[in-house]
C-alpha atoms as a PDB file:
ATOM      1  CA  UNK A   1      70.629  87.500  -0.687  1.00  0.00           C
ATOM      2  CA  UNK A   2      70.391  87.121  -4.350  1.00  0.00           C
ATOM      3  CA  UNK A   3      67.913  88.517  -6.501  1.00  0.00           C
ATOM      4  CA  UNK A   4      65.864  85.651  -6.950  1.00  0.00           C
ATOM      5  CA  UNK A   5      65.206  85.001  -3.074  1.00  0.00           C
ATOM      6  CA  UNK A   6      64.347  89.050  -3.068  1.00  0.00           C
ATOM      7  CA  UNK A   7      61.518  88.910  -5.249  1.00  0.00           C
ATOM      8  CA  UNK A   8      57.964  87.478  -4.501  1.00  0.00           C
ATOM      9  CA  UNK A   9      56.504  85.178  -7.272  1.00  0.00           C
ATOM     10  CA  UNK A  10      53.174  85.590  -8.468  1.00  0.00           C
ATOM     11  CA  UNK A  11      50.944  82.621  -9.678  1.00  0.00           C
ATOM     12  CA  UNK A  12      48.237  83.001 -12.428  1.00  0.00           C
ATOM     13  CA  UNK A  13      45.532  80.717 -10.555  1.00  0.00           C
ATOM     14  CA  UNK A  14      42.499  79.838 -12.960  1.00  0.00           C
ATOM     15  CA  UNK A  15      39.065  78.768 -12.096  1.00  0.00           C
ATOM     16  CA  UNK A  16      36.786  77.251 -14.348  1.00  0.00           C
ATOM     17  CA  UNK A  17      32.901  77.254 -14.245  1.00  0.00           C
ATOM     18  CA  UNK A  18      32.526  74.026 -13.562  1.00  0.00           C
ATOM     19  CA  UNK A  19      35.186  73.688 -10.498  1.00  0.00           C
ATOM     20  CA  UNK A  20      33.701  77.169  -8.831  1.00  0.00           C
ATOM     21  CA  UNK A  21      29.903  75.286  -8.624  1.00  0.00           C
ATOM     22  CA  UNK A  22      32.000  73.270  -5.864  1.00  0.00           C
ATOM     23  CA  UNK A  23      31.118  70.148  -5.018  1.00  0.00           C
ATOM     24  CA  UNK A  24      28.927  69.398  -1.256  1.00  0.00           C
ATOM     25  CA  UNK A  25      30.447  67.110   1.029  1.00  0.00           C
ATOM     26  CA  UNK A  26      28.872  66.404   4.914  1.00  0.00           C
ATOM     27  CA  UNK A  27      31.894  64.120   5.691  1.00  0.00           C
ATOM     28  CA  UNK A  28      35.672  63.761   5.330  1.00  0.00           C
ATOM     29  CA  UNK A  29      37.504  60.535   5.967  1.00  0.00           C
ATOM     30  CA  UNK A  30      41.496  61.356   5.784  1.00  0.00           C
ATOM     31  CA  UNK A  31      44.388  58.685   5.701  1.00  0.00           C
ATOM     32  CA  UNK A  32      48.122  58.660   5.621  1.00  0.00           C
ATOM     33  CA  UNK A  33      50.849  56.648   4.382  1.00  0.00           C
ATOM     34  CA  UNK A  34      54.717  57.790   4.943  1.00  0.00           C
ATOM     35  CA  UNK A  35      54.589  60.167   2.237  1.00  0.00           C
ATOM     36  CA  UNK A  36      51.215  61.646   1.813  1.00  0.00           C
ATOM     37  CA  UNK A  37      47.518  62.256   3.081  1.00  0.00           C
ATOM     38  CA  UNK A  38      44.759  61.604   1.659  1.00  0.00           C
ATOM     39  CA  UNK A  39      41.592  63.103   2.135  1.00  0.00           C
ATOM     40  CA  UNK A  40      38.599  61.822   0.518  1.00  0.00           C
ATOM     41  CA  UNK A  41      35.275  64.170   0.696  1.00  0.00           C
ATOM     42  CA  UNK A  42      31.523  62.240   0.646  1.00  0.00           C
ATOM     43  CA  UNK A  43      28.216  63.378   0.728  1.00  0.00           C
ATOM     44  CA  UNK A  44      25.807  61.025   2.751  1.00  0.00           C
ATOM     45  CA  UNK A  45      22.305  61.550   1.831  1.00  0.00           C
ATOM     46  CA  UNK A  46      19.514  60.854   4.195  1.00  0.00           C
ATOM     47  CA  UNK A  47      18.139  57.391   3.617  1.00  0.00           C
ATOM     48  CA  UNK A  48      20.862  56.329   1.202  1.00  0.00           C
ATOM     49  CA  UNK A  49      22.428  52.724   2.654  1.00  0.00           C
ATOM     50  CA  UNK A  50      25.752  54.121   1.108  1.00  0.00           C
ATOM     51  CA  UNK A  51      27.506  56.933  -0.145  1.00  0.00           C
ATOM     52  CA  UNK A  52      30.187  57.475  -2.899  1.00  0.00           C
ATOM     53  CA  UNK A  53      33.652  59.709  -2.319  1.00  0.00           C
ATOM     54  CA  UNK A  54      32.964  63.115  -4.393  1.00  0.00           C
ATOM     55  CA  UNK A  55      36.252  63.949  -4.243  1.00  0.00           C
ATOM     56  CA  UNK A  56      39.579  62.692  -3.461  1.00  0.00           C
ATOM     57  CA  UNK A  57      43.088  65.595  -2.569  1.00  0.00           C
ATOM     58  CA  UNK A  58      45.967  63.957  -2.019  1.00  0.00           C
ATOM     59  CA  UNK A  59      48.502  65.873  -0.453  1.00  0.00           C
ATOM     60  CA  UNK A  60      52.448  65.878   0.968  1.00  0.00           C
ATOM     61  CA  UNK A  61      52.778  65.820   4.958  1.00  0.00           C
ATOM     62  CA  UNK A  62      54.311  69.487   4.292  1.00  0.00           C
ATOM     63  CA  UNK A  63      51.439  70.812   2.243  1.00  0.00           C
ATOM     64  CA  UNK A  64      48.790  68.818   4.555  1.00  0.00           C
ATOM     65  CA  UNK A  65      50.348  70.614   7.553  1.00  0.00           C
ATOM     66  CA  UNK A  66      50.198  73.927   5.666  1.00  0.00           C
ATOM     67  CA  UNK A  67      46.455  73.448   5.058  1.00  0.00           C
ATOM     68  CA  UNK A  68      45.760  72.544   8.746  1.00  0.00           C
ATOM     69  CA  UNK A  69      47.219  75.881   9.766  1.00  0.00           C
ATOM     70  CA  UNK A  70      45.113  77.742   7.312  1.00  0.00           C
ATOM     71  CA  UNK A  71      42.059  76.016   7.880  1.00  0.00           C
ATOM     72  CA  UNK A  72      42.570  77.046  11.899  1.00  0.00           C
ATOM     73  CA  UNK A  73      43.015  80.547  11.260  1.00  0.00           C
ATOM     74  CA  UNK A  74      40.402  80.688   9.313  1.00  0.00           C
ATOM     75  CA  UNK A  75      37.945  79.280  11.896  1.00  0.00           C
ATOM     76  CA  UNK A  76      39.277  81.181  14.295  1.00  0.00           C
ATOM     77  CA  UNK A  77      38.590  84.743  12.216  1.00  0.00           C
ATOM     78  CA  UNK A  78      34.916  83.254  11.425  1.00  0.00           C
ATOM     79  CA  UNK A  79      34.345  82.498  14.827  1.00  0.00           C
ATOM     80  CA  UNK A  80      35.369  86.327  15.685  1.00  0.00           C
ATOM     81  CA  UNK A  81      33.210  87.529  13.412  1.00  0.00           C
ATOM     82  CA  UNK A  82      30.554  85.443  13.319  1.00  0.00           C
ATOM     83  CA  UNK A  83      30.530  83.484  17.502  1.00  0.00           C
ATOM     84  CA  UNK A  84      31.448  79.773  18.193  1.00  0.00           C
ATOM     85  CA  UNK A  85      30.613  77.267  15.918  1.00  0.00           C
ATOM     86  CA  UNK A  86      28.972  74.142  17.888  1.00  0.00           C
ATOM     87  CA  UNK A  87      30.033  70.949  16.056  1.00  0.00           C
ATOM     88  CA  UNK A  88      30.200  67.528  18.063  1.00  0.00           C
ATOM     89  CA  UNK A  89      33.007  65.736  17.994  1.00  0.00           C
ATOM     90  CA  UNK A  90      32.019  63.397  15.834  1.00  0.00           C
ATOM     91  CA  UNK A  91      28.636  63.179  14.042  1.00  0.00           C
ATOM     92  CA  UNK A  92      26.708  59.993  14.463  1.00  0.00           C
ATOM     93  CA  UNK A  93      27.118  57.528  10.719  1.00  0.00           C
ATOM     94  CA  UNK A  94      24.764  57.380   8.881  1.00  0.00           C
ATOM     95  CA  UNK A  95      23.966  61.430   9.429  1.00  0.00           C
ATOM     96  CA  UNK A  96      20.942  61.785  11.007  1.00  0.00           C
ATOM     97  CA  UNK A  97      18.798  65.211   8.907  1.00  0.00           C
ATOM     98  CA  UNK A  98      15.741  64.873  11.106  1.00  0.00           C
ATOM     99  CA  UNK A  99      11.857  63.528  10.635  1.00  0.00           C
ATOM    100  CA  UNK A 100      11.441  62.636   7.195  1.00  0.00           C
ATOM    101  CA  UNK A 101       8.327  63.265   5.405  1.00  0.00           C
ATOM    102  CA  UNK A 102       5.983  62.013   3.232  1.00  0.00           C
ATOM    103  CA  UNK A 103       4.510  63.409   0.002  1.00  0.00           C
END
């Protein structure tokens, strides 16, 4: 083994202010071609007849797979910590946020 493959590389990983606010998202339509995924990231307001894409991460089949792994054992340390999370298997379009009211 040489000394390159011995050693673990560090990345400097910066966050500005404006990235950390995040951005809200409600739904999450992904695609795929051959050679990447795309997932695009809306947020469907109640009453709106349409909704724009927020955000758009395009990723390789490798790095897609990578993220599906993390994003199970994540949920799967929440749920020990925190009990089941209920979701449907897939919401009702448009989103439906309850009565509305009136001012």
């Amino acid at each position: 083994m040489s000394d390159q493959a011995g050693k673990e590389q560090k990345i400097n990983i910066e966050l500005d202010e404006k990235t950390a606010e995040g951005t809200y998202s409600n739904l999450a339509i992904i695609n795929h071609s051959i050679s990447e995924f795309i997932v695009d990231f809306i947020a469907m307001m109640p009453g709106a007849p349409k909704a724009k894409v927020k955000s758009r991460i395009i990723l390789t089949p490798e790095h897609a797979k990578r993220l599906h792994k993390a994003l199970g054992e994540n949920i799967q340390r929440f749920e020990q910590a925190n009990g089941q999370i209920n979701a449907q298997e897939q919401p009702p379009i448009p989103l439906n946020f309850g009565p509305t009211g009136e001012a």
